[in-house]
Protein backbone atom coordinates (compact mmCIF):
# COMPACT_ATOMS: atom_id res chain seq x y z
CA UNK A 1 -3.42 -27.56 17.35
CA UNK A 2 -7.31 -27.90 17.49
CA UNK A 3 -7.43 -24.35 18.47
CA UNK A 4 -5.06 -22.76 15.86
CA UNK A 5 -7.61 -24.89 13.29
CA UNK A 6 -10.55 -23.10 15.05
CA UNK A 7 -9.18 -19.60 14.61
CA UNK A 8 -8.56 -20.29 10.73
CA UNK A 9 -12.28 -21.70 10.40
CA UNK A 10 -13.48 -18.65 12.25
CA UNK A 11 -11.69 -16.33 10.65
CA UNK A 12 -12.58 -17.81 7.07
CA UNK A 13 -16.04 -17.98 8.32
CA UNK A 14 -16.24 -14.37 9.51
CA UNK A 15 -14.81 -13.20 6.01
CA UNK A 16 -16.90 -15.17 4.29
CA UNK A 17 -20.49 -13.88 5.90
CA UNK A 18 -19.20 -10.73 6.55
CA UNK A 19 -16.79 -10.27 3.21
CA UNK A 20 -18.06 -6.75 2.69
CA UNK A 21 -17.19 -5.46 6.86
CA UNK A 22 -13.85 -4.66 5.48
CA UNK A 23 -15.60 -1.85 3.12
CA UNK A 24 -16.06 -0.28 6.65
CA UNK A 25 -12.25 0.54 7.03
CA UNK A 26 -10.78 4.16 7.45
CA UNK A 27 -8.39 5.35 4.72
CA UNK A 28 -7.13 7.84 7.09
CA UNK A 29 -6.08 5.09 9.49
CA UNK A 30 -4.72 2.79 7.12
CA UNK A 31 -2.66 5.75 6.13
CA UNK A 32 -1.01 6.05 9.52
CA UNK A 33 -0.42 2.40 10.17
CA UNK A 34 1.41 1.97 6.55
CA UNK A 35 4.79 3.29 7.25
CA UNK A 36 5.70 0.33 7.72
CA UNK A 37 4.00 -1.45 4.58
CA UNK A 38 5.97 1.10 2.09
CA UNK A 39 9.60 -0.14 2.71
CA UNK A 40 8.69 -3.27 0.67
CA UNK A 41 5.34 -2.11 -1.07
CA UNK A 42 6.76 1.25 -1.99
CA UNK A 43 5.00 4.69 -1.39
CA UNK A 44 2.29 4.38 -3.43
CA UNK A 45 1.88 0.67 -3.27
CA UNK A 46 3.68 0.15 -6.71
CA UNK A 47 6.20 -2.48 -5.60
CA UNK A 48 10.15 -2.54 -5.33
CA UNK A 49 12.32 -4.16 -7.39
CA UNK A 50 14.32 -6.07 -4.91
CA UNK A 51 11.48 -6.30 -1.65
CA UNK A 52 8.05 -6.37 -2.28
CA UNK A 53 5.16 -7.10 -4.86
CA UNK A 54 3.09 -4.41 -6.17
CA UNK A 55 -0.49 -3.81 -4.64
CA UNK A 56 -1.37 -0.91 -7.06
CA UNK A 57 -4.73 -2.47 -8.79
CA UNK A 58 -5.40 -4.48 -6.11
CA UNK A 59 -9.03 -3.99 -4.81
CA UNK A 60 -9.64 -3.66 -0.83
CA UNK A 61 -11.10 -7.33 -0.75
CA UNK A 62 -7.78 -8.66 -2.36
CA UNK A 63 -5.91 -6.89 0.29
CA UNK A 64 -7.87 -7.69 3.48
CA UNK A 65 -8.35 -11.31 2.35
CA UNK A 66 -4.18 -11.67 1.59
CA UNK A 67 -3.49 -9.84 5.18
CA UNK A 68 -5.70 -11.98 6.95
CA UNK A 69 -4.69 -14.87 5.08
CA UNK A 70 -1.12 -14.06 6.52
CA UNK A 71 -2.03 -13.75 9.99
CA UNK A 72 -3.84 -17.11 10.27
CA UNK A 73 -1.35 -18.85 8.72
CA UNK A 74 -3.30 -20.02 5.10
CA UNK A 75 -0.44 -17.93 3.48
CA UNK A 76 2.84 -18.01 4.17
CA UNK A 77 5.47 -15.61 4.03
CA UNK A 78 8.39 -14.88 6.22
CA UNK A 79 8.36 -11.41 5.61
CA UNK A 80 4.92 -10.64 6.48
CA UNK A 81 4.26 -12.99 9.06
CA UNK A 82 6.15 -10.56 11.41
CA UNK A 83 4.68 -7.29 10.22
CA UNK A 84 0.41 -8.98 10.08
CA UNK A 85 1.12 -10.81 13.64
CA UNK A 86 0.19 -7.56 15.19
CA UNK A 87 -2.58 -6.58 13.21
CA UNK A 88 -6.40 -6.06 14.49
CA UNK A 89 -9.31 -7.03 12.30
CA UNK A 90 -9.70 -3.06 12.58
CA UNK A 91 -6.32 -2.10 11.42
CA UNK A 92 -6.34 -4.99 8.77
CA UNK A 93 -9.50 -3.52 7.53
CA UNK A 94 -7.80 0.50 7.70
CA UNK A 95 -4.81 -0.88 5.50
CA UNK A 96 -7.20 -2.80 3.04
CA UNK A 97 -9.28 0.83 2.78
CA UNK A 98 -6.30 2.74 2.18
CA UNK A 99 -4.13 0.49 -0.22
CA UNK A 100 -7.25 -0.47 -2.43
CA UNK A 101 -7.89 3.15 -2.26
CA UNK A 102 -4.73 3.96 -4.40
């Protein structure tokens, strides 16, 4: 348990000195990793009716922060806990570049 609470400091702590790293991401990348983001999020991030919120509007920093957010556990959602469990720093950053990008 001590160690789960360590990753979530860490991570917070790494976003919060380095909040601006995720600026670094590749929109191209993100691009090819979000197949899998558009069933629920829709092609051009505008939402579905019946899956997924809209992330049209929202800026790369909301986006990293929400996807990281998922993956250490801060936020919960069954939905995305699967699809963010596999995520890098690097592709979490790619996404974030490519969604706020739209």
């Amino acid at each position: 348990m001590k160690t789960r609470w360590l990753a979530i400091a860490v991570t917070a702590l790494a976003l919060g000195i380095a909040g601006p790293a995720h600026a670094a991401g590749d929109k191209a990348a993100g691009k090819a990793k979000a197949g899998i983001c558009k069933g629920c999020h829709g092609k051009n991030g505008e939402g579905t009716k019946s899956n997924g919120p809209s992330l049209a509007k929202l800026s790369e920093a909301q986006i990293a922060k929400a996807l990281s957010d998922y993956k250490s556990g801060a936020r919960k959602s069954k939905r995305m806990a699967p699809v963010v469990k596999k995520l890098s720093s690097s592709d979490i950053a790619n996404l974030a570049a490519y969604w706020g990008a739209l």
